[in-house]
N, C-alpha and C. Protein backbone atom coordinates (compact mmCIF):
# COMPACT_ATOMS: atom_id res chain seq x y z
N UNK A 1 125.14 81.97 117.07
CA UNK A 1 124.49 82.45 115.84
C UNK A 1 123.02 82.04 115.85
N UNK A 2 121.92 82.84 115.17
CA UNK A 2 120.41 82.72 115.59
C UNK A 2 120.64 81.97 114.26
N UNK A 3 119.47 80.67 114.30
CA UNK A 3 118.89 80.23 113.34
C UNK A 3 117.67 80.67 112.61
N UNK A 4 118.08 80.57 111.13
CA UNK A 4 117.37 80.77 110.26
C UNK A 4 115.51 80.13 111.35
N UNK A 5 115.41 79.16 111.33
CA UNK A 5 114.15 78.84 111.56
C UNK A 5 113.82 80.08 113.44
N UNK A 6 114.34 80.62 113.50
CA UNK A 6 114.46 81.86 114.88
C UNK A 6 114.19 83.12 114.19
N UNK A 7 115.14 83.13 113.34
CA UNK A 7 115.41 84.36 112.83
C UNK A 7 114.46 85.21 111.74
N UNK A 8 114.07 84.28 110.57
CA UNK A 8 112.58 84.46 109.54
C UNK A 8 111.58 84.94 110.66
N UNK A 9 110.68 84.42 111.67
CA UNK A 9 109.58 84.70 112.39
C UNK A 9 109.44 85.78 112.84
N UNK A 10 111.11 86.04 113.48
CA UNK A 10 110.92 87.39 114.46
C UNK A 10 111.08 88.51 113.50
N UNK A 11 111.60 88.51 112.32
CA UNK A 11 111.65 89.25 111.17
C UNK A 11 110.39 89.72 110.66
N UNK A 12 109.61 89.04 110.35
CA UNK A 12 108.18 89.09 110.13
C UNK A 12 107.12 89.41 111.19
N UNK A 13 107.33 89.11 112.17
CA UNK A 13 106.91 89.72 113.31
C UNK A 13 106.80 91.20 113.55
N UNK A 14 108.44 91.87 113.44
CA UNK A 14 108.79 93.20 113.47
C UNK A 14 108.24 94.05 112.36
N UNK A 15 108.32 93.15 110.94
CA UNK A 15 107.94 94.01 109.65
C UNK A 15 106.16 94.16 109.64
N UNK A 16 105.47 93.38 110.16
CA UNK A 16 104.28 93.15 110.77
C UNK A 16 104.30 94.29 111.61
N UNK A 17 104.69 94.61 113.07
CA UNK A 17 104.32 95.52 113.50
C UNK A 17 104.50 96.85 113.31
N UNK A 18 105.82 97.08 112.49
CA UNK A 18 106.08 98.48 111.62
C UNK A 18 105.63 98.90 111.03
N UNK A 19 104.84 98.22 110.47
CA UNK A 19 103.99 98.38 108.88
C UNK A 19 102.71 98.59 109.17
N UNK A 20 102.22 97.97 110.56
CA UNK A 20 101.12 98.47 111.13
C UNK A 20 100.99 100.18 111.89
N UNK A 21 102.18 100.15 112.56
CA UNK A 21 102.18 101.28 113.01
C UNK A 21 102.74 102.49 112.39
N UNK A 22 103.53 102.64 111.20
CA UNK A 22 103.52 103.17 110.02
C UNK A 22 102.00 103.77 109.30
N UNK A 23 101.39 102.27 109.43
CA UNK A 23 99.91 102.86 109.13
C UNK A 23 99.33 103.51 109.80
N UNK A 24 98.93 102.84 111.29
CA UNK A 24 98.52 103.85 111.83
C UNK A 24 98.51 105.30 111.86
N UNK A 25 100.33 105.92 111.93
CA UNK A 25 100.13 107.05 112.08
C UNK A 25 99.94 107.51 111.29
N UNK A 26 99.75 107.42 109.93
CA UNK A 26 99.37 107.88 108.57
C UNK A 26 97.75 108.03 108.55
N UNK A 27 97.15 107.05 109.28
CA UNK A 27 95.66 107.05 108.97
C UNK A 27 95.49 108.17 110.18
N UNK A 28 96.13 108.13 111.41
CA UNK A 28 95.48 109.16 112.88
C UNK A 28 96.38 110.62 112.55
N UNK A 29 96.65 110.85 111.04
CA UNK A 29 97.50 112.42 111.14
C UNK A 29 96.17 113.07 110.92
């Protein structure tokens, strides 16, 4: 089982880069 102190970072990590590239393609349509 991943630990909480593993698991929060890489979470935020991913929502971080989704949210960037979400943007992106919204700003390059």
């Amino acid at each position: 089982m991943i630990s909480m102190h593993l698991l929060i970072p890489i979470l935020a990590m991913l929502a971080i880069l989704g949210g960037g590239w979400l943007f992106l393609r919204w700003y390059l349509r």
